[in-house]
C-alpha atoms as a PDB file:
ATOM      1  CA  UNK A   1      33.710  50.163  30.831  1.00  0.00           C
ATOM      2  CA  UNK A   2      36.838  48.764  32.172  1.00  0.00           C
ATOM      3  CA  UNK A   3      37.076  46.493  35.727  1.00  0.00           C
ATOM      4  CA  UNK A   4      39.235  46.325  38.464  1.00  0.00           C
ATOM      5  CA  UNK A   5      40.384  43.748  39.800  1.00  0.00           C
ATOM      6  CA  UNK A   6      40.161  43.657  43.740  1.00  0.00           C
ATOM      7  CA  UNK A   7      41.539  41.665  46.317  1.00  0.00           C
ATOM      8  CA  UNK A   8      40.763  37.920  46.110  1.00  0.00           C
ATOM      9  CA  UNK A   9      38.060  37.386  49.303  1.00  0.00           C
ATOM     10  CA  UNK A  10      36.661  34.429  47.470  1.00  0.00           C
ATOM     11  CA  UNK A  11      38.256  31.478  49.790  1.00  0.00           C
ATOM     12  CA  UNK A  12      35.836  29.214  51.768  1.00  0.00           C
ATOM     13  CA  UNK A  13      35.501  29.597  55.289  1.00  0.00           C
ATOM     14  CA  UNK A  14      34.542  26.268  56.614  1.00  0.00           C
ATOM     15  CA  UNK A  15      33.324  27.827  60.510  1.00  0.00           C
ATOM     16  CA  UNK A  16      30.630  29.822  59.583  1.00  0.00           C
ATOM     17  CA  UNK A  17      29.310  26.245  57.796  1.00  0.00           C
ATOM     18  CA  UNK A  18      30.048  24.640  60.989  1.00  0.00           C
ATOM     19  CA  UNK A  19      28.750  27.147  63.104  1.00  0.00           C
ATOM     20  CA  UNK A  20      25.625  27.130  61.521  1.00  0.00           C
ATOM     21  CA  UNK A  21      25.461  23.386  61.025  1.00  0.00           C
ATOM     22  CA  UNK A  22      26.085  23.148  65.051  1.00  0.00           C
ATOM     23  CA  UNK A  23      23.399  25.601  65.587  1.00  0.00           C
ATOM     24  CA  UNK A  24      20.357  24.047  63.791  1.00  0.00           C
ATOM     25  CA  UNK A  25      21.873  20.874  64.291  1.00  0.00           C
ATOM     26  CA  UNK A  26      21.582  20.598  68.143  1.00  0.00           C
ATOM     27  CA  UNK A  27      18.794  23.342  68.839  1.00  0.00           C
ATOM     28  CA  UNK A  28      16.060  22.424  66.642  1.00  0.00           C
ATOM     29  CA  UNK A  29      15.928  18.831  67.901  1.00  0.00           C
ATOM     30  CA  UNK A  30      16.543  19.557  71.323  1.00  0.00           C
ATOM     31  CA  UNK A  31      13.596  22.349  70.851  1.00  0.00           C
ATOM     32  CA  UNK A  32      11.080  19.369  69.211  1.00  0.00           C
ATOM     33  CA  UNK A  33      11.614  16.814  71.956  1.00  0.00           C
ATOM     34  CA  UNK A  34      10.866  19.251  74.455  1.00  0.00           C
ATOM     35  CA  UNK A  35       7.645  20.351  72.425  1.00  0.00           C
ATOM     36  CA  UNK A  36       6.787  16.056  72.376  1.00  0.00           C
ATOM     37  CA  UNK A  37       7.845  15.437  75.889  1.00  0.00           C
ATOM     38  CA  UNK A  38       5.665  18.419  76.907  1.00  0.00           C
ATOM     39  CA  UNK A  39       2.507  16.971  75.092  1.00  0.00           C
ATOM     40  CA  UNK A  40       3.244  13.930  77.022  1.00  0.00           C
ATOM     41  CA  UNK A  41       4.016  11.961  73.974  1.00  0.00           C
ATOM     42  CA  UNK A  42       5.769   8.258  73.986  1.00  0.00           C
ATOM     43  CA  UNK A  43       9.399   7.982  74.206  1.00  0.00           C
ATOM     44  CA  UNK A  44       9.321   5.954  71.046  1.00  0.00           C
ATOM     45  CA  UNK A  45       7.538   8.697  69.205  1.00  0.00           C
ATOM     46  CA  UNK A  46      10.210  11.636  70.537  1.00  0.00           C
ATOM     47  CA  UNK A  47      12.852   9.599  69.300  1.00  0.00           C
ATOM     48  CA  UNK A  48      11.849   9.150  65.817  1.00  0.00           C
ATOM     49  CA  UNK A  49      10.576  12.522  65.150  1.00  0.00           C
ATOM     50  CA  UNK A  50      14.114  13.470  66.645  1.00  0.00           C
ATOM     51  CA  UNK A  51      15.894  11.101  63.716  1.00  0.00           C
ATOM     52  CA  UNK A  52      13.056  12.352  61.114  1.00  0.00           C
ATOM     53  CA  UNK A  53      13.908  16.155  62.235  1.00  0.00           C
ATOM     54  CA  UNK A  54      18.002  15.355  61.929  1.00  0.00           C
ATOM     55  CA  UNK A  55      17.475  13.918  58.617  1.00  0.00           C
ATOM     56  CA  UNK A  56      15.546  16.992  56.765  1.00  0.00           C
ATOM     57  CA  UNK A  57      17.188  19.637  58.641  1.00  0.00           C
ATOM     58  CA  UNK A  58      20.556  17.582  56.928  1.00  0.00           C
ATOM     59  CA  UNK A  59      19.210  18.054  53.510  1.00  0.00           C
ATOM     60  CA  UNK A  60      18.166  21.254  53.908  1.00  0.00           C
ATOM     61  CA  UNK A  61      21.652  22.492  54.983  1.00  0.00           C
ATOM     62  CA  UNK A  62      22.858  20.763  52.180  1.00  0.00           C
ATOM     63  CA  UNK A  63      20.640  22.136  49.782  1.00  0.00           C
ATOM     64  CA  UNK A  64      21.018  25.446  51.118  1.00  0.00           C
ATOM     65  CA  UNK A  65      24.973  25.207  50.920  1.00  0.00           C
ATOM     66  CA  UNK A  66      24.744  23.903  47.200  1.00  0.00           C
ATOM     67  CA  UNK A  67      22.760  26.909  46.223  1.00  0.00           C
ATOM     68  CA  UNK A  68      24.419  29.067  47.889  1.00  0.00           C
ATOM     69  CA  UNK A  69      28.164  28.038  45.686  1.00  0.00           C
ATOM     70  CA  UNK A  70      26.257  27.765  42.728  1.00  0.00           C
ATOM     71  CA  UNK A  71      25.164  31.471  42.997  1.00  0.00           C
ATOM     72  CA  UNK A  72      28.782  32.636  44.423  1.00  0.00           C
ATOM     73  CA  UNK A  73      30.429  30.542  40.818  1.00  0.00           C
ATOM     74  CA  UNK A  74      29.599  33.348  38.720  1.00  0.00           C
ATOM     75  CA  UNK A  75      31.382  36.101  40.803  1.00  0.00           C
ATOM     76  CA  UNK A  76      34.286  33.518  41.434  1.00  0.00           C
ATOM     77  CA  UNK A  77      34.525  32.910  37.552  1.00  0.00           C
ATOM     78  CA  UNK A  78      34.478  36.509  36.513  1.00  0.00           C
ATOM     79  CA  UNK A  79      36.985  37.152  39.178  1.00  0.00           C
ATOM     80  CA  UNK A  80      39.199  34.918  37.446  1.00  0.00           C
ATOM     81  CA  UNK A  81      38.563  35.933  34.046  1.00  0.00           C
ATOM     82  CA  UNK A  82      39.619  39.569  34.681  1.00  0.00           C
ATOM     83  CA  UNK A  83      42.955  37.971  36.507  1.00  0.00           C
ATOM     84  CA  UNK A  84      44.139  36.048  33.678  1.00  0.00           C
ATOM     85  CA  UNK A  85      42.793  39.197  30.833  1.00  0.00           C
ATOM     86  CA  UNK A  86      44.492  41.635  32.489  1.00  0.00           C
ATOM     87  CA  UNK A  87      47.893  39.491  33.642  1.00  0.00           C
ATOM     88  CA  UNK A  88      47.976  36.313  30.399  1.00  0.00           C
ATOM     89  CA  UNK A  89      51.843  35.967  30.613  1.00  0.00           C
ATOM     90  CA  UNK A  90      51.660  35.424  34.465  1.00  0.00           C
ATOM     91  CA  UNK A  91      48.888  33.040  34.903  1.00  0.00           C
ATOM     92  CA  UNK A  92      49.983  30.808  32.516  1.00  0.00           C
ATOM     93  CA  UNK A  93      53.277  30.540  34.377  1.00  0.00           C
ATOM     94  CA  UNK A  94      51.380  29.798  37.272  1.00  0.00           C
ATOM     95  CA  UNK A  95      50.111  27.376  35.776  1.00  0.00           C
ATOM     96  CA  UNK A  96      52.833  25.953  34.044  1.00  0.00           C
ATOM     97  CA  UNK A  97      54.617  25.705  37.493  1.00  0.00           C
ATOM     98  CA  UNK A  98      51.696  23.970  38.948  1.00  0.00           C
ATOM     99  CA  UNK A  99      51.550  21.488  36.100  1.00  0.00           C
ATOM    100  CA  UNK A 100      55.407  21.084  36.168  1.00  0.00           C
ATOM    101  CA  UNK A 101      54.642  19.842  40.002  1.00  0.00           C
ATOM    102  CA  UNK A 102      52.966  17.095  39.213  1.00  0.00           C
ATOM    103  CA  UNK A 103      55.176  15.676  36.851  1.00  0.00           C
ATOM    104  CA  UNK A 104      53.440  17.167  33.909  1.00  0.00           C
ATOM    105  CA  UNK A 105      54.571  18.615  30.779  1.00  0.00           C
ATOM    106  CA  UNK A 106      53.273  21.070  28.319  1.00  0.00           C
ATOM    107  CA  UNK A 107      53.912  18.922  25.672  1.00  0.00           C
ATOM    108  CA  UNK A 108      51.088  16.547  24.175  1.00  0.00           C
ATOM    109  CA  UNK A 109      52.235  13.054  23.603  1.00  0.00           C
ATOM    110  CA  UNK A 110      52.139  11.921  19.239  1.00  0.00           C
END
């Protein structure tokens, strides 16, 4: 069974991580204040459940984001793999170049 390489759509979009970040970041506090300040609850109270509510809703954007790359690494890998099987001559020109860039050599010091 033989693959085929297909257009590289593996780049990261940083908006839809900002969008979303934006989203849950202002709504879902703004929503829980206006839950405590309609159970006439203290200001001191709103305002800490406000922090507490930033905080977890950080990690679990950041938790989500991490497990989201590490299942996309896999496809990205493979992706990569079939590049370099079905083109070895080209990519490691590319790479050469790149190396050659930063002042580097393909030669190993003694």
């Amino acid at each position: 069974m033989e693959k085929s390489l297909k257009p590289n759509n593996n780049r990261y979009d940083p908006a839809a991580d900002i969008v979303i970040g934006m989203s849950d970041g202002i709504v879902i506090p703004f929503a829980l204040a206006a839950g405590l300040t309609g159970a006439l609850v203290s200001t001191n109270i709103i305002l800490i459940a406000g922090l507490v509510e930033i905080a977890a809703g950080s990690i679990a954007l950041g938790i989500g984001g991490y497990l989201t790359a590490r299942s996309e690494y896999p496809k990205f890998s493979t992706s990569v793999d079939l590049r370099t099987q079905q083109d070895p001559v080209n990519r490691r020109n590319n790479l050469d170049a790149f190396f050659s860039s930063l002042g580097l050599t393909g030669e190993a010091p003694p």
